[in-house]
C-alpha atoms as a PDB file:
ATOM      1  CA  UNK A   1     -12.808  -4.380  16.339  1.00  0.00           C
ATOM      2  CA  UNK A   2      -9.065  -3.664  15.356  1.00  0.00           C
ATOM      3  CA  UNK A   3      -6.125  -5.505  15.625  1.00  0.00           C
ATOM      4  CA  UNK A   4      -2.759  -3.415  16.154  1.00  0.00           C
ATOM      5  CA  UNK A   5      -0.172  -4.632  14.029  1.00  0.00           C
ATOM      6  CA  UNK A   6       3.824  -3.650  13.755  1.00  0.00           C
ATOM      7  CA  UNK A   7       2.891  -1.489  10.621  1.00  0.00           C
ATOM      8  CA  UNK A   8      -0.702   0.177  11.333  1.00  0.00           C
ATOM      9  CA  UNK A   9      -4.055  -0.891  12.324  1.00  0.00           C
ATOM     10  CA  UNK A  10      -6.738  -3.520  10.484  1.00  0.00           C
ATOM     11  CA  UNK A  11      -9.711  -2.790  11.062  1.00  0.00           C
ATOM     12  CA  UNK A  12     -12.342  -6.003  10.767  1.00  0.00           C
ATOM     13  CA  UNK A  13     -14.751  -6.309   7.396  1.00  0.00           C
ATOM     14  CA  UNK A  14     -18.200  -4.732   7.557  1.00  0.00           C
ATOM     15  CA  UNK A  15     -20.765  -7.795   6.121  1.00  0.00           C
ATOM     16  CA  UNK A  16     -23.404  -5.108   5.894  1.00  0.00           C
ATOM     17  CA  UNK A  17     -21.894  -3.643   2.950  1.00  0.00           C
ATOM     18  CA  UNK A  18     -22.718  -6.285   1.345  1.00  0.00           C
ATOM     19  CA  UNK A  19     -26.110  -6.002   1.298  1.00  0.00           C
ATOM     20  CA  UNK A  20     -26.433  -2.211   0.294  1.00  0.00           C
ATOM     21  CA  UNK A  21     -27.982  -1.812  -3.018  1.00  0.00           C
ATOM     22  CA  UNK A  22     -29.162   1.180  -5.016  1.00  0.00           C
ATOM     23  CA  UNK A  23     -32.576   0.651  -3.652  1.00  0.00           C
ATOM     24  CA  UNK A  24     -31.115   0.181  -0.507  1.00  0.00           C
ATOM     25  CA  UNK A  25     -27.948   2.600  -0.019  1.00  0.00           C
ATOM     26  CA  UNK A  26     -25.819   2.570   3.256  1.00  0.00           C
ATOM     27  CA  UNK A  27     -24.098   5.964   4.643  1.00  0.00           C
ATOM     28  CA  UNK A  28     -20.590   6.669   4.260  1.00  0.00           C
ATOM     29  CA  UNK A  29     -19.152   7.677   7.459  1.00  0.00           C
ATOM     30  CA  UNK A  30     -16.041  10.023   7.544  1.00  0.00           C
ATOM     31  CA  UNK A  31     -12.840   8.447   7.963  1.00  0.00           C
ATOM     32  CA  UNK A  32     -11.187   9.115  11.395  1.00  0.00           C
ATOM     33  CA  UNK A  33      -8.221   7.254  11.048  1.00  0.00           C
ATOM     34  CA  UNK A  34      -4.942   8.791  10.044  1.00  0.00           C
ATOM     35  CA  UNK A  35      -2.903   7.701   6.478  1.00  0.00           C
ATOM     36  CA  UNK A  36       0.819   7.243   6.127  1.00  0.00           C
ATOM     37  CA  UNK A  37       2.158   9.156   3.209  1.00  0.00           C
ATOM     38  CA  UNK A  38       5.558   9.301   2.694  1.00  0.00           C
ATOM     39  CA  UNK A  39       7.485  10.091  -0.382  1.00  0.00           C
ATOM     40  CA  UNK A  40       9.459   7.461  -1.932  1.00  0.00           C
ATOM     41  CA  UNK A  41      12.727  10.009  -1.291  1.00  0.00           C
ATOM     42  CA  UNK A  42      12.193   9.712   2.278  1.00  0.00           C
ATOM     43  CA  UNK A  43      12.374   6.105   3.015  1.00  0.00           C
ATOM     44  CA  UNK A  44      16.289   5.084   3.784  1.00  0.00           C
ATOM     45  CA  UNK A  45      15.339   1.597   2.836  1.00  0.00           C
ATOM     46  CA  UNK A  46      14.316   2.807  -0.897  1.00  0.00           C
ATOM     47  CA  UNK A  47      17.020   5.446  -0.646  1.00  0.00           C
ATOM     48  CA  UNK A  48      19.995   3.058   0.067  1.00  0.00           C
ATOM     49  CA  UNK A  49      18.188   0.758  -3.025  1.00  0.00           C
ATOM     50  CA  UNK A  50      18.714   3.110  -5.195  1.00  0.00           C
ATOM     51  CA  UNK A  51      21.959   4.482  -4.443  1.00  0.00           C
ATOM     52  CA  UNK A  52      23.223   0.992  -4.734  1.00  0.00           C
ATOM     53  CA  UNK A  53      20.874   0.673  -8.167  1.00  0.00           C
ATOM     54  CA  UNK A  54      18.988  -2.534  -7.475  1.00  0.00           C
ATOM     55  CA  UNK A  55      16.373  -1.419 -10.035  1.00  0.00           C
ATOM     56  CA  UNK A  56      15.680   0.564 -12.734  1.00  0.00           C
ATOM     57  CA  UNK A  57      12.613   1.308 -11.660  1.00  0.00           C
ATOM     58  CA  UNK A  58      11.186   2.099  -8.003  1.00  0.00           C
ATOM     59  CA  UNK A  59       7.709   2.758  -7.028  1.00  0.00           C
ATOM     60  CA  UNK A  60       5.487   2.516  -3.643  1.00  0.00           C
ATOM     61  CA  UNK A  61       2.666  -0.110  -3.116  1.00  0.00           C
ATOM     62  CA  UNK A  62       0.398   2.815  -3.278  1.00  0.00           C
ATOM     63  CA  UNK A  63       1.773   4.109  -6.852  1.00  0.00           C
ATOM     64  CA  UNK A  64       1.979   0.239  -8.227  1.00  0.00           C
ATOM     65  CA  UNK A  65      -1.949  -1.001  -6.947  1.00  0.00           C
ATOM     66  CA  UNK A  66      -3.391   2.185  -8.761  1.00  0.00           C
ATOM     67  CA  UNK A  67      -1.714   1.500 -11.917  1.00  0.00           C
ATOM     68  CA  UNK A  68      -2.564  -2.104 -11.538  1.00  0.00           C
ATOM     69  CA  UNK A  69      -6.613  -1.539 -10.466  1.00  0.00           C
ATOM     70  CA  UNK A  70      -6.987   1.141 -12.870  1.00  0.00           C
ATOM     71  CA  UNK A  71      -7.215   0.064 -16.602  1.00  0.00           C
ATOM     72  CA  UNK A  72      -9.901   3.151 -17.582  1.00  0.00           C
ATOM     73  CA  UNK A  73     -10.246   5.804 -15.267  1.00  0.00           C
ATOM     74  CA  UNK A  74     -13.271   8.358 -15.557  1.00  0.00           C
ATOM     75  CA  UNK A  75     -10.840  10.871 -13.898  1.00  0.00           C
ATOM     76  CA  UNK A  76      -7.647  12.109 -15.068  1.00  0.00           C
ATOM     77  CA  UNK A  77      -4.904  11.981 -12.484  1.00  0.00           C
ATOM     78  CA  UNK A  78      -1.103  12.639 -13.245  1.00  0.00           C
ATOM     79  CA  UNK A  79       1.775  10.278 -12.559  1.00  0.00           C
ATOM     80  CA  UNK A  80       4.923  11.930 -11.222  1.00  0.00           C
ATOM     81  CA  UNK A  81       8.437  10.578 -12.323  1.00  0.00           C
ATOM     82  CA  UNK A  82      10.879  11.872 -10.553  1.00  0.00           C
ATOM     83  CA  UNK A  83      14.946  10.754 -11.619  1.00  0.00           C
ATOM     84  CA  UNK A  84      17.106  10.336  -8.625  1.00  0.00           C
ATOM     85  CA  UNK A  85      20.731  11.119  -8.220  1.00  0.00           C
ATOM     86  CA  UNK A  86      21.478  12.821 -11.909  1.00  0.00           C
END
């Protein structure tokens, strides 16, 4: 079951996951959904924010709950800082 809302989908939790266990793994199904990606750049809303400088710093809600859920990471990934209007 899914429920449309004005920005994307939500999709209802799964209570079997909840039960799977090493002993007793559940299959990961492919995702057929489609993500929303879009640069920071592109948004007019986080444009016009920082042409009128707001902030000092600007990030996206993806960007901000990585850095906040990942304290150790057991993969390297690269952070991209990019400085607008100079």
């Amino acid at each position: 079951m899914k429920t449309t809302k004005e920005c994307g989908e939500i999709y209802s939790y799964d209570a079997t996951w909840d039960k799977a266990t090493g002993k007793k793994p559940k299959a990961i199904k492919a995702f057929e959904g489609s993500t929303f990606e879009e640069p920071i750049f592109d948004d007019p809303i986080m444009q016009d924010l920082m042409e009128n400088d707001m902030a000092e710093i600007f990030t996206t809600d993806v960007v901000a709950a990585i850095l906040m859920c990942a304290p150790k990471s057991n993969y390297s990934w690269d952070l991209e800082v990019t400085k607008y209007g100079e």
